[in-house]
Protein backbone atom coordinates (compact mmCIF):
# COMPACT_ATOMS: atom_id res chain seq x y z
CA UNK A 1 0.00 0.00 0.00
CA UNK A 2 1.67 3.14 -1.68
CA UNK A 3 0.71 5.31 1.48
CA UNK A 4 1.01 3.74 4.65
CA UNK A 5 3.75 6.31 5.32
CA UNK A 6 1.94 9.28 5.01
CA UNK A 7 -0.97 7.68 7.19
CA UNK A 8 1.33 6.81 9.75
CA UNK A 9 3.12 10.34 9.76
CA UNK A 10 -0.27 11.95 9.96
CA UNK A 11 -1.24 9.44 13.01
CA UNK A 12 1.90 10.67 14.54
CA UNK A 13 1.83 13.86 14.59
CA UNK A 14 -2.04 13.62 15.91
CA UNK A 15 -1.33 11.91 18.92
CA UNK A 16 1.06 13.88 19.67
CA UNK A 17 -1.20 17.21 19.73
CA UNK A 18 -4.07 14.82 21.53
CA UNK A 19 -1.88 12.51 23.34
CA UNK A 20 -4.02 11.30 26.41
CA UNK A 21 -7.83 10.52 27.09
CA UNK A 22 -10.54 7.83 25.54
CA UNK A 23 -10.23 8.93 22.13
CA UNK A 24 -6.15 9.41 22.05
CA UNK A 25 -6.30 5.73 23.52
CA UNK A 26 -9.20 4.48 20.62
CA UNK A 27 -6.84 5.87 18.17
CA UNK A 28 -3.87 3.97 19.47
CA UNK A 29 -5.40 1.30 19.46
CA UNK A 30 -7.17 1.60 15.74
CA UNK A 31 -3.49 2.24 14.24
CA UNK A 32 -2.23 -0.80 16.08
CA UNK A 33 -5.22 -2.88 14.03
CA UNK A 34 -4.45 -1.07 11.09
CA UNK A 35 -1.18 -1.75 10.30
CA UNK A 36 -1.49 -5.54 11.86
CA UNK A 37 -4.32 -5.79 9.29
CA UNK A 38 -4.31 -3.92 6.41
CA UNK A 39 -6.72 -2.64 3.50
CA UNK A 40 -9.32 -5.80 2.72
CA UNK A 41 -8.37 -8.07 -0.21
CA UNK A 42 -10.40 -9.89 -2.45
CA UNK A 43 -9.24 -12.92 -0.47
CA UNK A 44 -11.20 -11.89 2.09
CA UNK A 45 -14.41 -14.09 2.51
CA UNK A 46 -16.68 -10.21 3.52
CA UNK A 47 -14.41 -8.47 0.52
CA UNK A 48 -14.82 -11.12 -2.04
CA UNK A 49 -16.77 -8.62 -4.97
CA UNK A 50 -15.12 -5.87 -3.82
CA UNK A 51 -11.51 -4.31 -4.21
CA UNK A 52 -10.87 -1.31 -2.09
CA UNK A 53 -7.43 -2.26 -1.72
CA UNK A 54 -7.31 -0.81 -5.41
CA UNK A 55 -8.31 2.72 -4.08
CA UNK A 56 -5.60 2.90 -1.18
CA UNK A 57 -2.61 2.91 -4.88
CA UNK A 58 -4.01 6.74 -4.95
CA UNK A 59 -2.22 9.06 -3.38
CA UNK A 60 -5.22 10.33 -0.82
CA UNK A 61 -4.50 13.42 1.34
CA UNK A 62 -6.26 13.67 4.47
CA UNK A 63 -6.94 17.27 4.04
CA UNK A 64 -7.58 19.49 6.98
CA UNK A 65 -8.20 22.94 5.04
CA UNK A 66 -11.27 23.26 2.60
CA UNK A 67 -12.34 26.21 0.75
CA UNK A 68 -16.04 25.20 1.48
CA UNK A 69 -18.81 28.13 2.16
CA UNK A 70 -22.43 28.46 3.44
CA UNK A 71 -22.74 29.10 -0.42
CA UNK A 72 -21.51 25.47 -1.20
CA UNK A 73 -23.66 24.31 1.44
CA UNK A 74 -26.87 25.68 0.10
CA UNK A 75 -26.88 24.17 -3.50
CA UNK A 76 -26.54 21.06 -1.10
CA UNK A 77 -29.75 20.98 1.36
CA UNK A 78 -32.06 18.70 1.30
CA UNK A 79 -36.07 19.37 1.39
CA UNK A 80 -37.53 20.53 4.37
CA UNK A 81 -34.03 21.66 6.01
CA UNK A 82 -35.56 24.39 7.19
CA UNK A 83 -37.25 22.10 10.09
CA UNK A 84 -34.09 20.51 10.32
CA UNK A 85 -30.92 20.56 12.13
CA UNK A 86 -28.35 20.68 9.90
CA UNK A 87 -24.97 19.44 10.89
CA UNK A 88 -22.26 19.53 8.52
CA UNK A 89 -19.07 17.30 7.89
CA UNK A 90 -16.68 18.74 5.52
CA UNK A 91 -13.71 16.39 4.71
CA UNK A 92 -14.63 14.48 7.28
CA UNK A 93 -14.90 16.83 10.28
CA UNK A 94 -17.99 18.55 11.96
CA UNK A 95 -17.97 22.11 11.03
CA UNK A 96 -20.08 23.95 13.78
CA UNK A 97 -19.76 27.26 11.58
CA UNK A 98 -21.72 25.79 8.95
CA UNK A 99 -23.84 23.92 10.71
CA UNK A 100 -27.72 25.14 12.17
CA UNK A 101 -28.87 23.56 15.18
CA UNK A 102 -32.40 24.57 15.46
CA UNK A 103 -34.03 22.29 18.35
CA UNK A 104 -33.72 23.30 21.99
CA UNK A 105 -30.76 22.15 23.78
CA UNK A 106 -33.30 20.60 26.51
CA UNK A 107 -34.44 18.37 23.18
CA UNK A 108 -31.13 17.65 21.66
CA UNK A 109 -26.93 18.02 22.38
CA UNK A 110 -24.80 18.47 19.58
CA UNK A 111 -21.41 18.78 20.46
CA UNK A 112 -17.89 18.02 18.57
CA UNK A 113 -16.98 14.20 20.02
CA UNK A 114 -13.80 15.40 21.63
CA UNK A 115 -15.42 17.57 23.95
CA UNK A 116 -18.04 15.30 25.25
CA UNK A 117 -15.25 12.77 25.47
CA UNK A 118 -13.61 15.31 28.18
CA UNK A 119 -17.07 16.92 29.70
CA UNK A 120 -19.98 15.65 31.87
CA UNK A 121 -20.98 13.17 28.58
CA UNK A 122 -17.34 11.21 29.13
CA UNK A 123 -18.88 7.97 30.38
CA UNK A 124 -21.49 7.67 27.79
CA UNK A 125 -18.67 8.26 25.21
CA UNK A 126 -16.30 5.84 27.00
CA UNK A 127 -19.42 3.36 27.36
CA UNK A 128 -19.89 3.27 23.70
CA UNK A 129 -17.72 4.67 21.30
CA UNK A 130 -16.04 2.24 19.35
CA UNK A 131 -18.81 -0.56 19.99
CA UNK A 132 -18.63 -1.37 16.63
CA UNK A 133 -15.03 -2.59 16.06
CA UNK A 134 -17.04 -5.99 18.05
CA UNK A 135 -18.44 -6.46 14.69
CA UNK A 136 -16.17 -4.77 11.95
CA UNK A 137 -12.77 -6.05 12.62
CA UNK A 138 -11.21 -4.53 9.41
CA UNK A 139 -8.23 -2.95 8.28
CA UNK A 140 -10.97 0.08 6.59
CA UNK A 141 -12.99 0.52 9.97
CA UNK A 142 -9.59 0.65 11.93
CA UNK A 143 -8.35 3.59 9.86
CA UNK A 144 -11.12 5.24 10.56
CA UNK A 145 -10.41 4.89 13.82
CA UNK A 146 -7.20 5.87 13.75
CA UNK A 147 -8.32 9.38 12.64
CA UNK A 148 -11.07 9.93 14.97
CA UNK A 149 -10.93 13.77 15.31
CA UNK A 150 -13.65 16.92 14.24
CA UNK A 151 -16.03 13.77 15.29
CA UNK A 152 -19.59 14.87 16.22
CA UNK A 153 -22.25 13.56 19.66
CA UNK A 154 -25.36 14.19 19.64
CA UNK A 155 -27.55 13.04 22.07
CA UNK A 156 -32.11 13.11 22.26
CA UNK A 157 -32.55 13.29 25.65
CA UNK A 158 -34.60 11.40 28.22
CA UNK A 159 -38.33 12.01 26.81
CA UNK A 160 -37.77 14.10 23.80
CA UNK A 161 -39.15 13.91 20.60
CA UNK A 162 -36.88 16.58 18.95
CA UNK A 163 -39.90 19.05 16.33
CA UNK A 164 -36.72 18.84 13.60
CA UNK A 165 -35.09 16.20 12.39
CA UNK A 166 -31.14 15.73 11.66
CA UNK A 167 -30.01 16.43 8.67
CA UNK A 168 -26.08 15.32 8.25
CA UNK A 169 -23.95 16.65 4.93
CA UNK A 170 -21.00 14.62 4.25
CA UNK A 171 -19.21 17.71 1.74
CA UNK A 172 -15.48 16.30 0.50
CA UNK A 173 -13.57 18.63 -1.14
CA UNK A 174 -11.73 17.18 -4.04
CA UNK A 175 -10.89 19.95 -6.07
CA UNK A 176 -7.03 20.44 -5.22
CA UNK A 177 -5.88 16.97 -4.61
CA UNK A 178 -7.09 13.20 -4.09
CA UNK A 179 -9.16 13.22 -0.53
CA UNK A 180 -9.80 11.20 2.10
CA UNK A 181 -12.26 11.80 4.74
CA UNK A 182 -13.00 9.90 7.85
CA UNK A 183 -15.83 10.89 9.54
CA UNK A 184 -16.87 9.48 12.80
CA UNK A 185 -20.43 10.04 14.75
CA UNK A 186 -22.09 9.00 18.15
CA UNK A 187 -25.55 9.35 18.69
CA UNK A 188 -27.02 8.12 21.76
CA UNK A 189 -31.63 8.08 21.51
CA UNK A 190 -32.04 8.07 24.86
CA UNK A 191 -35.22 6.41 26.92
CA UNK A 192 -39.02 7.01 25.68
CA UNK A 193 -37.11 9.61 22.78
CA UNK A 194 -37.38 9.90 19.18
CA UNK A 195 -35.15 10.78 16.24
CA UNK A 196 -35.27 11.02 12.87
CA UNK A 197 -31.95 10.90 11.20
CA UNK A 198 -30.53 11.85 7.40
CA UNK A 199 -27.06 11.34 5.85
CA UNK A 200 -26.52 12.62 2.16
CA UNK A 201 -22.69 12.64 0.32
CA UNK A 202 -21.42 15.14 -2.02
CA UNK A 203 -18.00 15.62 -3.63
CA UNK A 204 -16.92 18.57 -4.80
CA UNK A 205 -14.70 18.90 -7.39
CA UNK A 206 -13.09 16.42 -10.31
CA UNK A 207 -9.98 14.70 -8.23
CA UNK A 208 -11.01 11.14 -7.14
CA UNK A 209 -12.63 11.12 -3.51
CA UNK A 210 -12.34 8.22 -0.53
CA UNK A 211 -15.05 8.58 2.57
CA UNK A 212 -14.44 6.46 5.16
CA UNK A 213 -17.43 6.97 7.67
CA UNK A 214 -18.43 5.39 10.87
CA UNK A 215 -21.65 6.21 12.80
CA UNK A 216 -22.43 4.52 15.89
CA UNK A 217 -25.80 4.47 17.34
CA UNK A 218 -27.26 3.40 20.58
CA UNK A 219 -30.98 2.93 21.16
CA UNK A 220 -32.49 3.03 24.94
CA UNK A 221 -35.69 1.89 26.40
CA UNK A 222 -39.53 2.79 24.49
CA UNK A 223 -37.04 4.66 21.61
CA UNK A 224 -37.96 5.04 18.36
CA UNK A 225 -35.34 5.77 15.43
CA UNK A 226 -35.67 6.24 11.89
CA UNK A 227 -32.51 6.49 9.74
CA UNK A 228 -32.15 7.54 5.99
CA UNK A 229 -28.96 7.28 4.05
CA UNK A 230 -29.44 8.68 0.40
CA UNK A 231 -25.95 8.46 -1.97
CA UNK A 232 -25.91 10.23 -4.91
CA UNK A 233 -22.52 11.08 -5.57
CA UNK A 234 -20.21 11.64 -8.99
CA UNK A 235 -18.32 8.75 -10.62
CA UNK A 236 -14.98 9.51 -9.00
CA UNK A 237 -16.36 9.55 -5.10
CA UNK A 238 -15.79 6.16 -2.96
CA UNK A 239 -17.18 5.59 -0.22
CA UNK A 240 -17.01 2.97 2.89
CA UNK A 241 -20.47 3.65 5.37
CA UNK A 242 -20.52 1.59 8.59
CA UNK A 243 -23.92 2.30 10.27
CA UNK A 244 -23.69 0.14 13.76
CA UNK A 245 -27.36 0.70 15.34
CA UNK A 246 -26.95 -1.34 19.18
CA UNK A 247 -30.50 -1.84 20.51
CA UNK A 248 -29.93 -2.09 23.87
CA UNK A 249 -33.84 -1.21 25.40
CA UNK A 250 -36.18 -2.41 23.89
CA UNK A 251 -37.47 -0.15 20.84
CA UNK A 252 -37.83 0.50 17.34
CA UNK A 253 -35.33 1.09 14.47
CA UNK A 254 -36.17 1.76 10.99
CA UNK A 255 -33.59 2.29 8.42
CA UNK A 256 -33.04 3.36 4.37
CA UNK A 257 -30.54 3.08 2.37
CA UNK A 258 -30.47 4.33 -1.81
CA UNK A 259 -27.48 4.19 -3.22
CA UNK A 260 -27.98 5.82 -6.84
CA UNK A 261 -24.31 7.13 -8.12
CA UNK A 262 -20.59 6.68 -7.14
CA UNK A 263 -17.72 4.69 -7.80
CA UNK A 264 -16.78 1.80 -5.23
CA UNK A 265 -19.80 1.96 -2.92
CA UNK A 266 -19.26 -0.13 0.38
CA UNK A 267 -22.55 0.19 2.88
CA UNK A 268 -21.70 -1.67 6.06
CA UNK A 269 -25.32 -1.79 8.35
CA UNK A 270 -25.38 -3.62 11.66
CA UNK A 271 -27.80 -4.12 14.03
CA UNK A 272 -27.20 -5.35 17.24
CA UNK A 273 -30.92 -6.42 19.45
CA UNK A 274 -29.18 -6.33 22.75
CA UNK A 275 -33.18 -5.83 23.99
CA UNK A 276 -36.02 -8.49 24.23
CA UNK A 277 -38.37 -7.41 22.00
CA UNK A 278 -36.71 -5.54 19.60
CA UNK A 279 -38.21 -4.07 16.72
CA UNK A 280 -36.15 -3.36 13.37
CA UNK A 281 -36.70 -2.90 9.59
CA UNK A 282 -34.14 -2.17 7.16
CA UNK A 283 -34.91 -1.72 3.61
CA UNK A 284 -32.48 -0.62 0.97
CA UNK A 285 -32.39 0.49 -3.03
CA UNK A 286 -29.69 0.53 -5.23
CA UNK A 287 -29.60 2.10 -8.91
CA UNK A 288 -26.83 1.68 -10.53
CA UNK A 289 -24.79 2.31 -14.18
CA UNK A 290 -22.20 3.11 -16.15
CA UNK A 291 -19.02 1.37 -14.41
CA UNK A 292 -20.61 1.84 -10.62
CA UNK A 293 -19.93 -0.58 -7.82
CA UNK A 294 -22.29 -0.59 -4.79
CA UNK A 295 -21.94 -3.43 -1.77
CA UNK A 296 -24.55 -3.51 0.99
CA UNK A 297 -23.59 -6.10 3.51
CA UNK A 298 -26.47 -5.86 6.31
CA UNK A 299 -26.07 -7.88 9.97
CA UNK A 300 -28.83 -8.50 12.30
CA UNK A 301 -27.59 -9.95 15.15
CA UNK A 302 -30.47 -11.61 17.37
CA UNK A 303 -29.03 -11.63 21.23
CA UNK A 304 -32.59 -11.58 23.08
CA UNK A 305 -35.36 -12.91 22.78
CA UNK A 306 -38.77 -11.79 21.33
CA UNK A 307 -37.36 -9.94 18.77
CA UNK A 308 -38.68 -8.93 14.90
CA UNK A 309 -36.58 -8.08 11.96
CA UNK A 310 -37.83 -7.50 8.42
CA UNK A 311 -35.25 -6.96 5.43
CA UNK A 312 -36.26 -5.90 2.32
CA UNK A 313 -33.43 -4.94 -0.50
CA UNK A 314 -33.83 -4.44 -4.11
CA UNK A 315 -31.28 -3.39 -6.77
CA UNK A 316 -31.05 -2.70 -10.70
CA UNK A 317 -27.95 -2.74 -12.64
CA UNK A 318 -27.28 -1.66 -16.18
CA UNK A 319 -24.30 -0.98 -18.39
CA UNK A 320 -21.09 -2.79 -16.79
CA UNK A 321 -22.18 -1.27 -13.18
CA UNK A 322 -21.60 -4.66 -10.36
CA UNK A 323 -23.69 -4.93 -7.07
CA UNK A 324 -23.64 -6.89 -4.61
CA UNK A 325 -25.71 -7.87 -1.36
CA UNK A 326 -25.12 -9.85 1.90
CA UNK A 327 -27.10 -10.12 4.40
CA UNK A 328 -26.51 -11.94 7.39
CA UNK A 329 -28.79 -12.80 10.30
CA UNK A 330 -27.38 -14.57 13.49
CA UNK A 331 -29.77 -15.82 16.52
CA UNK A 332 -27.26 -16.25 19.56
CA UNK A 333 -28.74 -19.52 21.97
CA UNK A 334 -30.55 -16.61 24.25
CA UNK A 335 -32.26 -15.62 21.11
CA UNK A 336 -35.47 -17.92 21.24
CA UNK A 337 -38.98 -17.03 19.43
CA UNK A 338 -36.68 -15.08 17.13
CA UNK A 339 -38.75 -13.57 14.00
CA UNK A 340 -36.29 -12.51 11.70
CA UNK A 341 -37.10 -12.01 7.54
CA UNK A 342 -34.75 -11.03 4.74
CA UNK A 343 -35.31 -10.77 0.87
CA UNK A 344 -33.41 -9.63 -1.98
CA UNK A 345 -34.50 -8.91 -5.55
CA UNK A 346 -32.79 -7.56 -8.55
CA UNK A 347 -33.38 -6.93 -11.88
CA UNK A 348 -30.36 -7.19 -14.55
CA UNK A 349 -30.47 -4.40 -17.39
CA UNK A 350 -27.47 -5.45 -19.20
CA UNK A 351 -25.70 -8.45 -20.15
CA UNK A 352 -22.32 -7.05 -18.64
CA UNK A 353 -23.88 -6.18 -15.53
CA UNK A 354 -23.37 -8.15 -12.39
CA UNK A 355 -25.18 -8.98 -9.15
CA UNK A 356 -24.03 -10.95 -6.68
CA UNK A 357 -26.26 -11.96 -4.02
CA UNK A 358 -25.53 -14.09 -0.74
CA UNK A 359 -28.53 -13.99 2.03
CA UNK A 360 -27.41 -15.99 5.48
CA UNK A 361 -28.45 -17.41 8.42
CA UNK A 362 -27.02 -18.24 11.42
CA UNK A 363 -29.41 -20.20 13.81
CA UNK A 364 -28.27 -21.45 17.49
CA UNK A 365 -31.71 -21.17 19.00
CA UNK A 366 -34.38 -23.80 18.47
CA UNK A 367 -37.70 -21.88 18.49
CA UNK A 368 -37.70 -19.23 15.71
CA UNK A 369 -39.11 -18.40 12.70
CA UNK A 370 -36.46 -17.27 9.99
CA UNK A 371 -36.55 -17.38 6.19
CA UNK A 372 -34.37 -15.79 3.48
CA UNK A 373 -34.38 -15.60 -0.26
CA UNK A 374 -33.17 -13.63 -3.03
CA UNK A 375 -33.93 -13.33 -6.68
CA UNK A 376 -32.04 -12.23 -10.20
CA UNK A 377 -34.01 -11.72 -13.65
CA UNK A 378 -34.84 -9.20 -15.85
CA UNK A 379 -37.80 -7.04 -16.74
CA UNK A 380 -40.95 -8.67 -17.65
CA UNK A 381 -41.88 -9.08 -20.93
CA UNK A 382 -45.47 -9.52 -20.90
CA UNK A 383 -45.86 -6.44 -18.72
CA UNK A 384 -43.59 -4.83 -21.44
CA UNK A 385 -45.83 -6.01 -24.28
CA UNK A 386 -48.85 -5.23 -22.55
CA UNK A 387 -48.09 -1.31 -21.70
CA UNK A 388 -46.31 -1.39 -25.42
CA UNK A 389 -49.56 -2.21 -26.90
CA UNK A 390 -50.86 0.53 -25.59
CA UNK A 391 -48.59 3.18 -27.30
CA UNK A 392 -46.11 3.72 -24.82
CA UNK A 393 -42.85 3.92 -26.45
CA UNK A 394 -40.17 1.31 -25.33
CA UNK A 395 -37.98 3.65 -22.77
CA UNK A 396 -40.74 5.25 -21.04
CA UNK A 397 -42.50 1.37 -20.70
CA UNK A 398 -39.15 0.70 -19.17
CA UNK A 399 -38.99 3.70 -16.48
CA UNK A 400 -42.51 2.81 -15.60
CA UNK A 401 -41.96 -0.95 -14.72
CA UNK A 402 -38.54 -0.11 -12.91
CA UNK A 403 -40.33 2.62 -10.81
CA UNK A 404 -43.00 0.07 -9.40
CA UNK A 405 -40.03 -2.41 -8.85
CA UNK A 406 -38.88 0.63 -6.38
CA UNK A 407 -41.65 1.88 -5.07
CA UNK A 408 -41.71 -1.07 -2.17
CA UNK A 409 -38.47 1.04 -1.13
CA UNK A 410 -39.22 4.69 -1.82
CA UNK A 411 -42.45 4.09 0.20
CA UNK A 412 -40.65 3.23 3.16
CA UNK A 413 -38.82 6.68 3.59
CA UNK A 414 -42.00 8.28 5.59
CA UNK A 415 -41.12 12.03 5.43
CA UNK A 416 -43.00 13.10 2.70
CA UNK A 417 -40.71 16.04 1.10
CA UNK A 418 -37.63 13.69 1.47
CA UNK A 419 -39.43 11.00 -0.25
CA UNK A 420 -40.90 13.31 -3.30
CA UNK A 421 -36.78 14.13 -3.42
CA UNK A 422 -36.03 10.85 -3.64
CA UNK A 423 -38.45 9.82 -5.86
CA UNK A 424 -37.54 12.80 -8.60
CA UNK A 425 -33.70 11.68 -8.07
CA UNK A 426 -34.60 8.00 -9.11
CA UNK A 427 -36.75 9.32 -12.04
CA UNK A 428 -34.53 10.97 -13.27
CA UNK A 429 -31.52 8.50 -12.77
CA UNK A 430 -33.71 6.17 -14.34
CA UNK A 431 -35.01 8.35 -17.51
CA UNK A 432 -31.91 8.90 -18.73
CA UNK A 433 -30.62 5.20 -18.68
């Protein structure tokens, strides 16, 4: 790897201007993993379809300064921000000057990680950050953590259902050099609380682009969470997204993921039911064309009983574009009367498309009801013929059929001015195919 010296100089010379507390320790610790590990081959078995050890040959520069302005940040918002908190990442750190925070701070805490790591939030930090290396032990999530610095907390306390959602801009400025960004988030939902949570990714400018992101969420007693990634980025943005949702009361989690443009796409999404009775629903839509590469590799890991889980992933691919799902589901012994679901469906545009597809599950529990399944095929010809018949031209019979096949997704994303956003974005994506 052409750059392991420049990562380790810029480790270096971070721990030295941060060299005690949780996070200087984390960091330590991440680095050690790192260069024991390395960047993910093809040889390994969670890697198989996809290279990023290709992307680590570029010559990445973790860059600290960024020309970015509220005026960059406004051709960037999405619908409704204006009953939104707005928190803003740019190259990978929380930018408070950019960023709107427009509940009450009895409702919601925003603060940049390293000072709740140091204030009266330090136990809940210490309690939790880094909960997900548990699950992925890789050389990618260990360089994030490595880097962990401009991270962001936020916290819905005790009670609160927060008016305005969050709203989190991932902005990586590529126009100067080949960037990296490694983001890192904690967000604690805490007992009988609510939160509604949004993560979009733009890159700015034409040099290639590597985001490395890690959120970590924890879920408390009666909480209720919905989460919405949306990725429509330009052909030279990568991107690695760990999502690690821990369940640890019993509540509900709903996620979304759409994954419409980008270059290597890597979604990691893991969720932990550490909670009898858990409640979770993940559902995820990817797009995809030209030479794009998009992985979604979802965990459910069943640890208490009672629990319900409900997958639902669907994906097109057209030109020489390559996706790929996994999706795992583990019930641990403690696990029993276990409901867990998972189904994948794709439809293949192109002959020199791929889709690989691998649902699994892991059962050590005797009383549960679990199923999986997954399909590849192509669009249907009778309903082709039939709307053909009727004078609808070829392309437009073809963007009609491919926007039902969606809809099971788009439906699930309940705001209604983020879903009209998303459903013009897919329109469009899929007009012009």
């Amino acid at each position: 790897m052409n750059n392991i010296t420049y990562f380790k100089d810029q480790f270096e010379q971070l721990q030295e201007a941060n060299p005690k507390g949780t996070i200087a320790n984390l960091r330590q610790n991440g680095f050690d993993e790192f260069t024991k590990d390395g960047v993910p081959t093809y040889r390994d078995e969670d890697w198989k379809y996809t290279n990023v050890s290709s992307l680590f040959n570029k010559e990445y520069q973790i860059a600290e300064n960024s020309s970015v302005t509220l005026v960059d940040v406004n051709a960037l918002r999405l619908p409704g921000y204006k009953q939104a908190n707005e928190l803003v990442f740019v190259n990978g750190r929380f930018m408070a000057n950019l960023s709107t925070i427009r509940s009450e701070a009895t409702d919601l805490i925003v603060l940049p990680l390293e000072d709740a790591a140091k204030g009266e939030y330090k136990d809940i930090v210490a309690a939790h950050l880094n909960q997900s290396s548990n699950y992925l032990n890789n050389g990618i999530h260990a360089l994030n953590t490595s880097f962990i610095d401009g991270g962001v907390f936020v916290h819905v306390l005790k009670g609160k259902e927060p008016e305005h959602a969050v709203y989190c801009y991932h902005i990586l400025d590529a126009r100067e050099n080949p960037s990296l960004a490694l983001p890192r988030s904690l967000v604690l939902v805490d007992e009988s609380s609510k939160l509604q949570l949004t993560e979009s990714y733009t890159t700015l400018g034409s040099s290639d682009s590597f985001n490395n992101q890690v959120m970590e969420v924890v879920v408390k007693e009666n909480a209720y969470v919905e989460y919405y990634k949306i990725q429509n980025d330009v052909a030279n943005a990568s991107q690695v997204s760990s999502t690690h949702i821990r369940q640890i009361g019993r509540s509900y989690v709903h996620t979304v993921t759409i994954t419409l443009n980008g270059g290597i796409v890597r979604n990691n999404m893991n969720l932990v039911l550490d909670a009898a009775g858990n409640e979770t629903h993940l559902y995820g839509l990817y797009l995809l064309k030209g030479k794009s590469h998009a992985d979604n590799h979802t965990l459910i890991d069943n640890l208490k009983p009672n629990c319900f889980s409900n997958q639902l992933y669907k994906g097109i691919a057209d030109d020489t574009s390559t996706a790929v799902f996994n999706g795992r589901i583990m019930v641990q012994p403690d696990a029993q009367k276990t409901n867990a679901y998972q189904s994948n469906k794709n439809i293949l545009l192109s002959e020199n498309a791929t889709i690989n597809t691998k649902p699994q599950l892991e059962i050590f529990a005797d009383d549960v009801k679990c199923s999986h399944g997954c399909t590849i095929g192509q669009l249907d010809e009778e309903a082709m013929f039939y709307l053909r018949a009727r004078g609808i031209p070829k392309e437009s019979a073809a963007v009609l059929l491919l926007q039902a096949f969606a809809a099971d997704i788009i439906d699930q994303i309940k705001p209604e001015p983020l879903r009209s956003y998303v459903s013009k974005l897919i329109y469009e994506h899929l007009a012009i195919q």
